[in-house]
PDB file of N, CA and C in Angstrom:
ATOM      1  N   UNK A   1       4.511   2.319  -4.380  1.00  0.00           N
ATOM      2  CA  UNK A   1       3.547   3.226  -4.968  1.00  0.00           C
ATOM      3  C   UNK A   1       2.456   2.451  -5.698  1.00  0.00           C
ATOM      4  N   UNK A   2       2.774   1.448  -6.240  1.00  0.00           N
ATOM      5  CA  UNK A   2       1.572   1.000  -6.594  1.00  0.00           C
ATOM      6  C   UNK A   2       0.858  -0.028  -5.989  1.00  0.00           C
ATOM      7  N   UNK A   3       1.208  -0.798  -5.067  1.00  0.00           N
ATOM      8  CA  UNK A   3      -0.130  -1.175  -4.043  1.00  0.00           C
ATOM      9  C   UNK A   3      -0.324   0.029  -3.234  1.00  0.00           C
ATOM     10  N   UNK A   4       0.287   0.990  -3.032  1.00  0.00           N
ATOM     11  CA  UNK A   4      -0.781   2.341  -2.668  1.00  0.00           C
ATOM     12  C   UNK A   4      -1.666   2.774  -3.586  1.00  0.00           C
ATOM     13  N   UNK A   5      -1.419   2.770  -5.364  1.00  0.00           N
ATOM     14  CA  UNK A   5      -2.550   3.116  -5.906  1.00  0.00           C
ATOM     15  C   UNK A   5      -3.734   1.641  -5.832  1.00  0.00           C
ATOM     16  N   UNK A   6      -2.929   0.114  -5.612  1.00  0.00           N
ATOM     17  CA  UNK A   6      -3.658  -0.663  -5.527  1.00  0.00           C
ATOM     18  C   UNK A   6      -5.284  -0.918  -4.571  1.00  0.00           C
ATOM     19  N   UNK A   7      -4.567  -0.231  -3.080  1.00  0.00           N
ATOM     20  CA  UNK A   7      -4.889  -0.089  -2.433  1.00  0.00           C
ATOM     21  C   UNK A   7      -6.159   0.974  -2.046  1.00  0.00           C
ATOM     22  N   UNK A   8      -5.684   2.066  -2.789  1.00  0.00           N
ATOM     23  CA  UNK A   8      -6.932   3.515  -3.221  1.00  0.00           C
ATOM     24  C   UNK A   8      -8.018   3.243  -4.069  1.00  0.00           C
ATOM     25  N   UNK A   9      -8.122   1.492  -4.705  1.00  0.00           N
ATOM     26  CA  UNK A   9      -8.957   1.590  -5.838  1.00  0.00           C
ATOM     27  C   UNK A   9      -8.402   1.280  -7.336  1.00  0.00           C
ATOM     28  N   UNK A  10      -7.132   1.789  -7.580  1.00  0.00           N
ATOM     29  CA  UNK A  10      -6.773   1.522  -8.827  1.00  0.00           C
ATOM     30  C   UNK A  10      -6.372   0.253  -9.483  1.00  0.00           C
ATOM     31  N   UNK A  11      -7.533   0.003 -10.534  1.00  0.00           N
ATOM     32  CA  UNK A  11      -6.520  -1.365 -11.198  1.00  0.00           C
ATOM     33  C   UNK A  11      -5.890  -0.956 -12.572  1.00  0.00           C
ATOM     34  N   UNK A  12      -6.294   0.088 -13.100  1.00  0.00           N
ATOM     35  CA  UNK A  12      -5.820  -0.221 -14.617  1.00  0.00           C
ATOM     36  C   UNK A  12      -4.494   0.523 -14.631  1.00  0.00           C
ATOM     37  N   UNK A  13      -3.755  -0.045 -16.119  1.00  0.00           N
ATOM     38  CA  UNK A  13      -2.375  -0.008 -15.878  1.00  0.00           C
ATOM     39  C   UNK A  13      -2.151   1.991 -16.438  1.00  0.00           C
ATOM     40  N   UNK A  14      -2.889   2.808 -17.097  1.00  0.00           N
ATOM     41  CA  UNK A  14      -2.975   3.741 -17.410  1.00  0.00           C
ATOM     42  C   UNK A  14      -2.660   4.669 -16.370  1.00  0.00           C
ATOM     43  N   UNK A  15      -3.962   3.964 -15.478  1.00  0.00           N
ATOM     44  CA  UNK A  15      -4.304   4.940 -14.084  1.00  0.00           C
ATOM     45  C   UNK A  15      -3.533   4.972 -13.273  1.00  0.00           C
ATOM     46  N   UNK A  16      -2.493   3.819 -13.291  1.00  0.00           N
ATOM     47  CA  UNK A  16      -0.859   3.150 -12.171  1.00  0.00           C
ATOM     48  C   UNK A  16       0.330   4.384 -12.459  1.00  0.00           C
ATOM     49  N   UNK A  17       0.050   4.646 -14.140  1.00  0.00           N
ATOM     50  CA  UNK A  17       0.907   5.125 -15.092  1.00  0.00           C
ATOM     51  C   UNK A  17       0.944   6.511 -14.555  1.00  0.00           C
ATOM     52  N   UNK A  18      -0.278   7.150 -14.607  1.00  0.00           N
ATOM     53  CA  UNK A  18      -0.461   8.589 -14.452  1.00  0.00           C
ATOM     54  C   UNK A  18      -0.037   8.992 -12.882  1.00  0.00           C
ATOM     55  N   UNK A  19      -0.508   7.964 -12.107  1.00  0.00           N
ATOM     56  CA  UNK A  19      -0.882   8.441 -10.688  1.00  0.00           C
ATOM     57  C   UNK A  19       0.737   8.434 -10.014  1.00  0.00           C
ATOM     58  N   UNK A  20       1.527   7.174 -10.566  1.00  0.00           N
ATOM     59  CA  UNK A  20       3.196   7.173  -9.900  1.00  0.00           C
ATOM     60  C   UNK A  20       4.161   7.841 -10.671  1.00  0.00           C
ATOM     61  N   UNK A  21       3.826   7.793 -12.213  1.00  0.00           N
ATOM     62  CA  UNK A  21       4.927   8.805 -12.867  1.00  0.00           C
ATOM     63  C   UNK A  21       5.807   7.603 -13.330  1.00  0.00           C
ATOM     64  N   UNK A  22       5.913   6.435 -13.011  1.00  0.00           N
ATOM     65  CA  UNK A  22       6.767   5.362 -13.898  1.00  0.00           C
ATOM     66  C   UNK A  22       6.583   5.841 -15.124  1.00  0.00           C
ATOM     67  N   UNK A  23       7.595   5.377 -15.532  1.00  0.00           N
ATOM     68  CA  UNK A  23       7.592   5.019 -16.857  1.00  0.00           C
ATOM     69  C   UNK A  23       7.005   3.636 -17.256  1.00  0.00           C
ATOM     70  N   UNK A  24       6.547   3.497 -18.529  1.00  0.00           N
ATOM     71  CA  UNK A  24       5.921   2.750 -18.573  1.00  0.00           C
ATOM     72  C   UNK A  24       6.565   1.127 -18.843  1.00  0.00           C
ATOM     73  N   UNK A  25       7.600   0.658 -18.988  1.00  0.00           N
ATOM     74  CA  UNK A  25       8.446  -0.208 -18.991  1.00  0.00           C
ATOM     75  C   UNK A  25       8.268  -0.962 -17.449  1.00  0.00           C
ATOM     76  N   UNK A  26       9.144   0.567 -16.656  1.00  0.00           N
ATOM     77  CA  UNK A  26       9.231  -0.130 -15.330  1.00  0.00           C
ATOM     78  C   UNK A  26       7.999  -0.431 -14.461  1.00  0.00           C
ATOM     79  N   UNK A  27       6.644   0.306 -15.391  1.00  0.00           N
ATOM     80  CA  UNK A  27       5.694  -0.116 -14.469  1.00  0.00           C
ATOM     81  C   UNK A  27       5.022  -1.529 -14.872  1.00  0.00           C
ATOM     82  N   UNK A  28       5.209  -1.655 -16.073  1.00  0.00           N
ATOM     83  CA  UNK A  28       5.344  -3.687 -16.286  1.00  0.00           C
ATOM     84  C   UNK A  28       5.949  -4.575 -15.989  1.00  0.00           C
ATOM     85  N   UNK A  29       7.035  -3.879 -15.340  1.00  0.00           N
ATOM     86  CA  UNK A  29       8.377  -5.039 -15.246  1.00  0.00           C
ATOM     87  C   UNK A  29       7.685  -5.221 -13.408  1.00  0.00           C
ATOM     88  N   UNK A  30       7.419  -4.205 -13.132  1.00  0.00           N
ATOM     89  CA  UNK A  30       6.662  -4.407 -11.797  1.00  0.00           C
ATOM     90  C   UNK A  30       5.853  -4.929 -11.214  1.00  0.00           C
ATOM     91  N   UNK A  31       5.039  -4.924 -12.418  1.00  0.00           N
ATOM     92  CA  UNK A  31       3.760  -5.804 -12.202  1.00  0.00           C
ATOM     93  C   UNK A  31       3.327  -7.029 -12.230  1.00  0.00           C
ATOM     94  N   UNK A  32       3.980  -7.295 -13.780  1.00  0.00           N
ATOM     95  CA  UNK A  32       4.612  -8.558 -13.593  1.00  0.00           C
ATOM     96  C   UNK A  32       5.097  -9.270 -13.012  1.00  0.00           C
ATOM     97  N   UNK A  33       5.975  -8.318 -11.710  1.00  0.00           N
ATOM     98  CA  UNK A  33       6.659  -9.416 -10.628  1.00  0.00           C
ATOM     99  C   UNK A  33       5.470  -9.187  -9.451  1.00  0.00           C
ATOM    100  N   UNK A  34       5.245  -8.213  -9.520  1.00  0.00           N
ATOM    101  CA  UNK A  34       3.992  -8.472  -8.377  1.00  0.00           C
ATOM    102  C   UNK A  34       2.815  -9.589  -8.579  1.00  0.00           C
ATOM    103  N   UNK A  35       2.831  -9.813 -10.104  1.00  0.00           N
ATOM    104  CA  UNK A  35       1.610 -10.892 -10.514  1.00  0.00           C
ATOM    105  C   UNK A  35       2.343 -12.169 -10.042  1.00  0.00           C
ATOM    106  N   UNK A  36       3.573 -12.331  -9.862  1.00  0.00           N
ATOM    107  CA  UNK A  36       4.517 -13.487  -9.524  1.00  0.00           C
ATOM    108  C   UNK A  36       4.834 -13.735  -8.642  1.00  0.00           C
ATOM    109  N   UNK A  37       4.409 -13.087  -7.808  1.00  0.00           N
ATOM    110  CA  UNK A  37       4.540 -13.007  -6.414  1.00  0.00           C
ATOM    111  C   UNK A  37       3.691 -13.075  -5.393  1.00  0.00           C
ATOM    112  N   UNK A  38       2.644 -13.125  -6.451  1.00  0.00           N
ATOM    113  CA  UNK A  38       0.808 -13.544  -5.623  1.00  0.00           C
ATOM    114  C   UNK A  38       0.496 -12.226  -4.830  1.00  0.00           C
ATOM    115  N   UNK A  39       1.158 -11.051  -4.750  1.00  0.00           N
ATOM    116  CA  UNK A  39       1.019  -9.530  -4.633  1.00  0.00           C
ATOM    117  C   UNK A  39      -0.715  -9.467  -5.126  1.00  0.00           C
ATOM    118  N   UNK A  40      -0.897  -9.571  -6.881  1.00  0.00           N
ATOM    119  CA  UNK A  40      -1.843  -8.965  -7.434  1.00  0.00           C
ATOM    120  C   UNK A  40      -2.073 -10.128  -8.256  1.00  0.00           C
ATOM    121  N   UNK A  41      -3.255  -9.933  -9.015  1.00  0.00           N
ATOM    122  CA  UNK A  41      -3.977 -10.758  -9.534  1.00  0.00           C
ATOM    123  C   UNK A  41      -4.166  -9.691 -10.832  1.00  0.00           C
ATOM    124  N   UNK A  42      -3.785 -10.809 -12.250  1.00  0.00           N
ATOM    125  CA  UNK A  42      -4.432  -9.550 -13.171  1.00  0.00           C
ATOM    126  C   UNK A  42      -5.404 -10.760 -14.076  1.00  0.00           C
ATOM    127  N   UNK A  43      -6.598  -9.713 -14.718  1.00  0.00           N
ATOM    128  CA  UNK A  43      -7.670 -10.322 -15.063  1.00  0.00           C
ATOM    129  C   UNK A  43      -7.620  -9.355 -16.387  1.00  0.00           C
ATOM    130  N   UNK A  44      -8.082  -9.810 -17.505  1.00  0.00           N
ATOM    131  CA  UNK A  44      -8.427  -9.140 -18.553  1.00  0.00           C
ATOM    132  C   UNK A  44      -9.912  -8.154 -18.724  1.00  0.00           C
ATOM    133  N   UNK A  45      -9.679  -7.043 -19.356  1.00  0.00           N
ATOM    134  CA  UNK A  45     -11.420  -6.627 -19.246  1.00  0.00           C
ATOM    135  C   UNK A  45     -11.016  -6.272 -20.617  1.00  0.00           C
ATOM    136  N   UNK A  46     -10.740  -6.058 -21.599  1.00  0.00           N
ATOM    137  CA  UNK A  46     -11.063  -5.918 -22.700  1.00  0.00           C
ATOM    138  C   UNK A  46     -10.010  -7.227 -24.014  1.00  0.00           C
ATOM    139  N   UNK A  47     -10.576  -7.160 -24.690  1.00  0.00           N
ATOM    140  CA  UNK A  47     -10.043  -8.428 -25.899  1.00  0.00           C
ATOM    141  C   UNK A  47      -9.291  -7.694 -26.705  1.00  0.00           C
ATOM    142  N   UNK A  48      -9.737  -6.680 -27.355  1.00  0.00           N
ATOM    143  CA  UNK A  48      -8.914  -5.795 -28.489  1.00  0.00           C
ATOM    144  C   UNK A  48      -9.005  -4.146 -28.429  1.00  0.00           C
ATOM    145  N   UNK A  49      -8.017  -3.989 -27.535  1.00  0.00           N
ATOM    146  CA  UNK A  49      -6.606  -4.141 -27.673  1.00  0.00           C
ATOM    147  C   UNK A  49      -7.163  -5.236 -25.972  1.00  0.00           C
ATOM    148  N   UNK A  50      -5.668  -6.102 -26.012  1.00  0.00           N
ATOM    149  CA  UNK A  50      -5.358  -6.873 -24.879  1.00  0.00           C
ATOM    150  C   UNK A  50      -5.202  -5.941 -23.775  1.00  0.00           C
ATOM    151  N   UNK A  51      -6.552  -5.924 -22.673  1.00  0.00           N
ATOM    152  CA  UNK A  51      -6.052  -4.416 -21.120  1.00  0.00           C
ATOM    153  C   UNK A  51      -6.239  -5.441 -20.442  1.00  0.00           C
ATOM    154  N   UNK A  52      -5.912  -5.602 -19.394  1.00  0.00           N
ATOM    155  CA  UNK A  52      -5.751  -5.887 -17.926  1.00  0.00           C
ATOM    156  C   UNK A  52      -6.086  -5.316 -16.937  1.00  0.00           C
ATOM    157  N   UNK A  53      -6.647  -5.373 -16.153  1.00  0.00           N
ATOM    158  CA  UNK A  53      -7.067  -4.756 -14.238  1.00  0.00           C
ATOM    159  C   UNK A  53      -5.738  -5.365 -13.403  1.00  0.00           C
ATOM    160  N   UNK A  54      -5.524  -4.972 -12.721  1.00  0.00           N
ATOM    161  CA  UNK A  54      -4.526  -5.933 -11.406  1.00  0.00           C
ATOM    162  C   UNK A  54      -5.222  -5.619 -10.373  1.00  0.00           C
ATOM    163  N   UNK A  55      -5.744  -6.631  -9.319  1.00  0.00           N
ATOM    164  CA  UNK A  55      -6.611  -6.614  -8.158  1.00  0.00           C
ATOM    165  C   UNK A  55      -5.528  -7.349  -7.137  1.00  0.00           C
ATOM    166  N   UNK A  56      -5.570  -6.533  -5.958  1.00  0.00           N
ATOM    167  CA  UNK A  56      -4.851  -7.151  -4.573  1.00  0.00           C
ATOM    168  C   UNK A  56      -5.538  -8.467  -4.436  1.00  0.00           C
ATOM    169  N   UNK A  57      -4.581  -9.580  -4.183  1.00  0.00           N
ATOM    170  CA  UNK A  57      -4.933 -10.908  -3.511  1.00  0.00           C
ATOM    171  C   UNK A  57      -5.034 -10.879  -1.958  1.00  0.00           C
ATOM    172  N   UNK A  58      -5.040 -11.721  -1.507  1.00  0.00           N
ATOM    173  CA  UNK A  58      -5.175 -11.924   0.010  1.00  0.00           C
ATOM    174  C   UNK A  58      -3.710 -11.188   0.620  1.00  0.00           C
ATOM    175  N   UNK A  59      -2.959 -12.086  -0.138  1.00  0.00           N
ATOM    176  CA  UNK A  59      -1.446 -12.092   0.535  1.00  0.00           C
ATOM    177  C   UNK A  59      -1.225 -10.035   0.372  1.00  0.00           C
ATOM    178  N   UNK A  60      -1.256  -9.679  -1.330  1.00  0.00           N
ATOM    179  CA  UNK A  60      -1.161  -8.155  -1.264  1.00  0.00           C
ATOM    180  C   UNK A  60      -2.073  -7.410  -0.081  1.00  0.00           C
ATOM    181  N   UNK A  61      -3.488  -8.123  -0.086  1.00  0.00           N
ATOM    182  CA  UNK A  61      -4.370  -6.809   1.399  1.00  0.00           C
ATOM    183  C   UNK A  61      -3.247  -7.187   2.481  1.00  0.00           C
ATOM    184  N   UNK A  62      -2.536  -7.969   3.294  1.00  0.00           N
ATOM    185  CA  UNK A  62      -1.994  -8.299   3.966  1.00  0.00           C
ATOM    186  C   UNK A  62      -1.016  -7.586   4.192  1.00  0.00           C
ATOM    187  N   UNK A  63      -0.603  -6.300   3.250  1.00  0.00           N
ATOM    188  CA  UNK A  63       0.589  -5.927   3.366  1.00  0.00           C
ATOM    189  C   UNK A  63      -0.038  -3.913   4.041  1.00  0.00           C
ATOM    190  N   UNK A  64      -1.569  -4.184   3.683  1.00  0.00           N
ATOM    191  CA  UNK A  64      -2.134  -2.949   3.770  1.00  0.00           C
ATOM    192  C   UNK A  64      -1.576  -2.081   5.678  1.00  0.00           C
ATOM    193  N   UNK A  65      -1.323  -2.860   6.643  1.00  0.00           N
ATOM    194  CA  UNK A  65      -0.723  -2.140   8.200  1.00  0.00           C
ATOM    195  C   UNK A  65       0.327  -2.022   7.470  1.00  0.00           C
ATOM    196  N   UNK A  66       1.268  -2.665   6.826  1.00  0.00           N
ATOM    197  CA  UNK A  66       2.809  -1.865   6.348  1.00  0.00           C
ATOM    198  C   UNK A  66       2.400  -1.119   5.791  1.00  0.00           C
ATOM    199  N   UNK A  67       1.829  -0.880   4.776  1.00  0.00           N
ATOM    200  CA  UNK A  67       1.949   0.226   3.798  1.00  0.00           C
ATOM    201  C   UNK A  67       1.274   1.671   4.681  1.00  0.00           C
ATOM    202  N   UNK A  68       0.191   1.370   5.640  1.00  0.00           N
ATOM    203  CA  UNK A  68      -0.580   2.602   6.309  1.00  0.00           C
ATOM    204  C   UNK A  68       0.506   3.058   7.204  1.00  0.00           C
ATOM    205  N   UNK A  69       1.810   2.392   7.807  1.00  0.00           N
ATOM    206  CA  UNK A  69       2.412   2.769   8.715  1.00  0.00           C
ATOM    207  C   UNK A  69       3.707   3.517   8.121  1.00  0.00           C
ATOM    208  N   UNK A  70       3.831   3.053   7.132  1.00  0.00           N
ATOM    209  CA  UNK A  70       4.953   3.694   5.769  1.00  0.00           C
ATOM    210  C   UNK A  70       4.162   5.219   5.498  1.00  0.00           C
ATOM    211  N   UNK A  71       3.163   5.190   5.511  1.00  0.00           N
ATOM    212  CA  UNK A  71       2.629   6.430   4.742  1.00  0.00           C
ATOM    213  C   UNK A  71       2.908   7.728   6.095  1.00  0.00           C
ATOM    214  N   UNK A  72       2.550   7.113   7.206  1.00  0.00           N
ATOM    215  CA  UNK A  72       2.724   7.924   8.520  1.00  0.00           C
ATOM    216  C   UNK A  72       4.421   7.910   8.657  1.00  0.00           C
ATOM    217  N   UNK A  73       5.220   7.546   8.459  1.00  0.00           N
ATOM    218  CA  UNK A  73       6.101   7.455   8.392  1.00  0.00           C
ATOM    219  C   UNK A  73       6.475   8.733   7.574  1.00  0.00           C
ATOM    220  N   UNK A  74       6.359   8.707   6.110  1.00  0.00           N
ATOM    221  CA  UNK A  74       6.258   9.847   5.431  1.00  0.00           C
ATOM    222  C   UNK A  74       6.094  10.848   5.486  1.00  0.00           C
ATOM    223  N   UNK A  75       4.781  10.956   6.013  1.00  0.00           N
ATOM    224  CA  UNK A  75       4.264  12.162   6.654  1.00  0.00           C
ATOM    225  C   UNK A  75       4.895  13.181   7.939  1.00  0.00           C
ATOM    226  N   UNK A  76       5.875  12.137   8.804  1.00  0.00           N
ATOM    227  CA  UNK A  76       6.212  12.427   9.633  1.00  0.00           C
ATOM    228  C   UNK A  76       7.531  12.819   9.478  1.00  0.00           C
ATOM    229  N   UNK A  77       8.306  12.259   8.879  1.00  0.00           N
ATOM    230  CA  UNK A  77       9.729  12.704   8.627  1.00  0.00           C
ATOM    231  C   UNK A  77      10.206  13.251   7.027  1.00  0.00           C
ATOM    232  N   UNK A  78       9.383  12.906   6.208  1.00  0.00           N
ATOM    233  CA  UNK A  78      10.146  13.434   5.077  1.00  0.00           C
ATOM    234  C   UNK A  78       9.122  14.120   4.437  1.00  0.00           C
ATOM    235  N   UNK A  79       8.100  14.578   4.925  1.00  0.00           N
ATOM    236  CA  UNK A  79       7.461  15.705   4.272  1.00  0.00           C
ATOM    237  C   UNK A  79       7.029  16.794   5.742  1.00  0.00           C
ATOM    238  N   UNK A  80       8.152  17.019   6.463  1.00  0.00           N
ATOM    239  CA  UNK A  80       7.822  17.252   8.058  1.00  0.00           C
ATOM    240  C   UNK A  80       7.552  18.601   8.106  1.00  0.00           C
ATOM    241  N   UNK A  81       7.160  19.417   7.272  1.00  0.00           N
ATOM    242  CA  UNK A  81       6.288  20.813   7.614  1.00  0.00           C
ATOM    243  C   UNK A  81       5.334  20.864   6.358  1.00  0.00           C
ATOM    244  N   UNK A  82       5.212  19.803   5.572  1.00  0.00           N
ATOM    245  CA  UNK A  82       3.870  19.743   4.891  1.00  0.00           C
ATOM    246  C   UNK A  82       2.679  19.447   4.907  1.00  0.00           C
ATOM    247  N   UNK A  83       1.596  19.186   4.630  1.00  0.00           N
ATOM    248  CA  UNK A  83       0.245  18.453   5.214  1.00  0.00           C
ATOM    249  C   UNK A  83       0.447  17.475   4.301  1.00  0.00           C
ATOM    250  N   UNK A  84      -0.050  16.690   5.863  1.00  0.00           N
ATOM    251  CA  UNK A  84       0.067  14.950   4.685  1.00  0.00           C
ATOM    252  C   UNK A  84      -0.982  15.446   3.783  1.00  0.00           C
ATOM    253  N   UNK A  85      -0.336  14.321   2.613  1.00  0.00           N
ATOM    254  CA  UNK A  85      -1.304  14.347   1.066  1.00  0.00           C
ATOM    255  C   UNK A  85      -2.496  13.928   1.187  1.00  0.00           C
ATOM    256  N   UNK A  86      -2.860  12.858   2.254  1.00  0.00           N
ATOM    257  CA  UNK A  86      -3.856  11.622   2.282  1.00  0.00           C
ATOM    258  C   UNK A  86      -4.241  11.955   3.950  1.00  0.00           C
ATOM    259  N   UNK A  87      -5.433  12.101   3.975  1.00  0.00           N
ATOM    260  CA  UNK A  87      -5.777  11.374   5.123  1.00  0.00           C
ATOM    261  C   UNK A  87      -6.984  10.003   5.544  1.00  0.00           C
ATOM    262  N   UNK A  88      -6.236   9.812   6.242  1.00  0.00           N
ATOM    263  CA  UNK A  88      -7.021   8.192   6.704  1.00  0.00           C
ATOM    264  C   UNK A  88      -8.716   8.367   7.509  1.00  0.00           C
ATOM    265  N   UNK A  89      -9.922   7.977   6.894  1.00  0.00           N
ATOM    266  CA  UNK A  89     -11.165   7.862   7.729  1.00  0.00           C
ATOM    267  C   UNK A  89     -11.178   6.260   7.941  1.00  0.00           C
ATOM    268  N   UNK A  90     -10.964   5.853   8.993  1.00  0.00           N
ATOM    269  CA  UNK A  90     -11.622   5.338   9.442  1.00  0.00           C
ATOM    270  C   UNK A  90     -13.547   5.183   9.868  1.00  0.00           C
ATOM    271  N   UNK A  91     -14.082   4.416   8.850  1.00  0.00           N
ATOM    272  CA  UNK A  91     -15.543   4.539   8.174  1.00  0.00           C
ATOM    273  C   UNK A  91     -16.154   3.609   9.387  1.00  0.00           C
ATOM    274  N   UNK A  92     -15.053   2.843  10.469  1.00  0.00           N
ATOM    275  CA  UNK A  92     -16.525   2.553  10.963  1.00  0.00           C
ATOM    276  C   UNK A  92     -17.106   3.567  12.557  1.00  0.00           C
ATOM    277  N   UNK A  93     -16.206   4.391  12.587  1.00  0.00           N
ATOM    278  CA  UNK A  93     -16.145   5.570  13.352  1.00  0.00           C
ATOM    279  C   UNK A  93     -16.249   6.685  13.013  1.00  0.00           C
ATOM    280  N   UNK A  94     -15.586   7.131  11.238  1.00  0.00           N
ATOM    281  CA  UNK A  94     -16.005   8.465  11.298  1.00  0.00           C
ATOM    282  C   UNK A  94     -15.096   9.393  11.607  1.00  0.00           C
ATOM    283  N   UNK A  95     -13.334   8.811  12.276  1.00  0.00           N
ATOM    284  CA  UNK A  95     -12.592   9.713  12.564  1.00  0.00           C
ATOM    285  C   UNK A  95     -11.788   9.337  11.342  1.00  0.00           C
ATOM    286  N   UNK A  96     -10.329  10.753  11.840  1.00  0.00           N
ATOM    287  CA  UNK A  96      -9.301  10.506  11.420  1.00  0.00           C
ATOM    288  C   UNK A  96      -8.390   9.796  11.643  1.00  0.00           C
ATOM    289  N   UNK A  97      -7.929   8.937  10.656  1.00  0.00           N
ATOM    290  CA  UNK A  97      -6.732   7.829  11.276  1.00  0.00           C
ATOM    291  C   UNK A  97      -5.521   8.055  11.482  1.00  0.00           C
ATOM    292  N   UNK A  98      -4.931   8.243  13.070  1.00  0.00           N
ATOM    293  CA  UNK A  98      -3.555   8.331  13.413  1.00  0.00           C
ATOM    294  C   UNK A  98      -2.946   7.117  13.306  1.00  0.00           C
ATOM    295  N   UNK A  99      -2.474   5.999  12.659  1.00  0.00           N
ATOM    296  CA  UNK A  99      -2.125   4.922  12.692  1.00  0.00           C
ATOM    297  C   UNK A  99      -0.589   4.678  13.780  1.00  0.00           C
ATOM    298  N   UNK A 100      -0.788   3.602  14.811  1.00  0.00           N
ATOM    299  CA  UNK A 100       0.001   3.530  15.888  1.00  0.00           C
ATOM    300  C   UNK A 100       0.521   1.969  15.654  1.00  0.00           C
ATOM    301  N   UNK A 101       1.231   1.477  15.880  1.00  0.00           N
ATOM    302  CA  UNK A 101       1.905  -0.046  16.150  1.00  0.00           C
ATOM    303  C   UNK A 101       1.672  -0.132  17.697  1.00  0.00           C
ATOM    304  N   UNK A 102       0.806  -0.640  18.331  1.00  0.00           N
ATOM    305  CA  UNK A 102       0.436  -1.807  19.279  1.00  0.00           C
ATOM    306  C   UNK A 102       0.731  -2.825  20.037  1.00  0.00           C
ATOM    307  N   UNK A 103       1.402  -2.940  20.919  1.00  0.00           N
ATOM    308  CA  UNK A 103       1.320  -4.831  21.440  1.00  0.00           C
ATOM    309  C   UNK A 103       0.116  -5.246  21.350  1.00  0.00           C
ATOM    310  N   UNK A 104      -0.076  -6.141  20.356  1.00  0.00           N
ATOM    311  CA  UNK A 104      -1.107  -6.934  21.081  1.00  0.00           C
ATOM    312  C   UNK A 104      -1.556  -7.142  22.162  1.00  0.00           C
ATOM    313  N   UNK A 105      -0.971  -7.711  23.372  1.00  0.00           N
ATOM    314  CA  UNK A 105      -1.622  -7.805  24.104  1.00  0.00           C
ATOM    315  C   UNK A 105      -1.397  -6.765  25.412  1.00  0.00           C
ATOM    316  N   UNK A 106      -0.743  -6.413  25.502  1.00  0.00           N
ATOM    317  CA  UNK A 106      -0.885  -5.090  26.289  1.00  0.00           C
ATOM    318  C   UNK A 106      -1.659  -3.449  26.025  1.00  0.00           C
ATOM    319  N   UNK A 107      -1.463  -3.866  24.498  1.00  0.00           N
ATOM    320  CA  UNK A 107      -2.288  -2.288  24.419  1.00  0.00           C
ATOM    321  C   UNK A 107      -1.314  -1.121  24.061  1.00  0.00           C
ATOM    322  N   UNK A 108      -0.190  -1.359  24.184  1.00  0.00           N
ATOM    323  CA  UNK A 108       0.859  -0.037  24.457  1.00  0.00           C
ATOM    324  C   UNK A 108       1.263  -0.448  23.548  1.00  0.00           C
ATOM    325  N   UNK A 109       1.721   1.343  22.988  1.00  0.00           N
ATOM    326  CA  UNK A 109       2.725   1.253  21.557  1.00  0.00           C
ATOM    327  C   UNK A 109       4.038   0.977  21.464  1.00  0.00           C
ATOM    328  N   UNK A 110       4.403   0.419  20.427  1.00  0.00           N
ATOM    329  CA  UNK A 110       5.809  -0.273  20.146  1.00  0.00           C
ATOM    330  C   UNK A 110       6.818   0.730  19.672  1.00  0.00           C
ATOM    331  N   UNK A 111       7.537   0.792  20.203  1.00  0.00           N
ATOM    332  CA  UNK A 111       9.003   1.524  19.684  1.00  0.00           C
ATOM    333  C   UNK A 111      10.021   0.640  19.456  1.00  0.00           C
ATOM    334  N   UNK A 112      11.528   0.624  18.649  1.00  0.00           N
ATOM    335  CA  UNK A 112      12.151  -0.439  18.891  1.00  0.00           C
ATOM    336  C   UNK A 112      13.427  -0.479  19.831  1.00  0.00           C
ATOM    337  N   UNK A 113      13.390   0.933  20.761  1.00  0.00           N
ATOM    338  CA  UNK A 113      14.095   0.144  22.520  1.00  0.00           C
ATOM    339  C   UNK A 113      13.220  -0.672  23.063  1.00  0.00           C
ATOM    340  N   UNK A 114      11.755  -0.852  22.936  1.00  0.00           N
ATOM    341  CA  UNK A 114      10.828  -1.725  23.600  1.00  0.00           C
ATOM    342  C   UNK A 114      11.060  -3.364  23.492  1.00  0.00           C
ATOM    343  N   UNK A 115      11.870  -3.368  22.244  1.00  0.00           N
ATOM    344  CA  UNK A 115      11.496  -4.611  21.387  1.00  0.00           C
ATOM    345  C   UNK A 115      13.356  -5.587  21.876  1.00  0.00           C
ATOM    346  N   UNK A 116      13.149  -7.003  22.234  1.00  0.00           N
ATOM    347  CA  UNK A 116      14.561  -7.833  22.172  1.00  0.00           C
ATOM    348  C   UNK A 116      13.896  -8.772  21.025  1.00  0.00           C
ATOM    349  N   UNK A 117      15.109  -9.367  20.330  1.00  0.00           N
ATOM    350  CA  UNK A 117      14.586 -10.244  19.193  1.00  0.00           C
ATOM    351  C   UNK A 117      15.294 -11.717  19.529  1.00  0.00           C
ATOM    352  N   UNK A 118      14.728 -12.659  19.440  1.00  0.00           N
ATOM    353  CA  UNK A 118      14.788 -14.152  19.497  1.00  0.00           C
ATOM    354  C   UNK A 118      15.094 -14.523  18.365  1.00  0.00           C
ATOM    355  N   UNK A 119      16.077 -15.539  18.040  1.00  0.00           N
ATOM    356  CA  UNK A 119      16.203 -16.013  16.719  1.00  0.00           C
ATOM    357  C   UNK A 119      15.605 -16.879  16.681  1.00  0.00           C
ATOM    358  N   UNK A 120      14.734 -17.823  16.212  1.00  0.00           N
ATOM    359  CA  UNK A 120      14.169 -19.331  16.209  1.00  0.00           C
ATOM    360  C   UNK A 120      12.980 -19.314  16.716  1.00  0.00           C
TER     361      UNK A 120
END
């Protein structure tokens, strides 16, 4: 939940607070490990009182196809006669985003009877 609010725009820890419903303990103890984990980046914007922003790093945008495919996921099975909450525009088209998993190089979507796994 919160590189989804990360992800929507949100850095401050208020706005993390309101938008997931943590409590506010566990949403430091979180962050903190996400700052430790090269997840997020936190930067100070005010001196007194001591606030913080947390901004996605490289490695956190990196996680943004899991998290869009988690959300369809959601949408699809555990809220399955509701309207998803969110929908996806895709801005450089203008549509709505059905988000699909892909082969690369074939083009066709992945299921996992499709898939054998190699160790090494």
């Amino acid at each position: 939940m919160i590189l989804r609010e990360a992800f929507f725009g949100v850095r401050r820890f208020d706005e993390m607070l309101r938008n997931t419903k943590a409590s506010p303990s566990i949403l430091t103890g979180r962050l903190k490990r996400m700052v430790a984990d090269g997840l997020l980046d936190r930067h100070p914007y005010c001196e007194r009182p001591p606030r913080y922003e947390y901004v996605l790093t490289a490695k956190g945008k990196a996680l943004y196809p899991a998290i869009v495919l988690l959300m369809k996921w959601s949408d699809d099975w555990v809220a399955q006669n509701a309207e998803p909450t969110i929908s996806l525009i895709h801005t450089v088209c203008g549509h709505e985003l059905h988000p699909v998993l892909k082969c690369d190089k074939c083009g066709k979507p992945i299921a996992a009877e499709d898939i054998d796994w190699r160790v090494g």
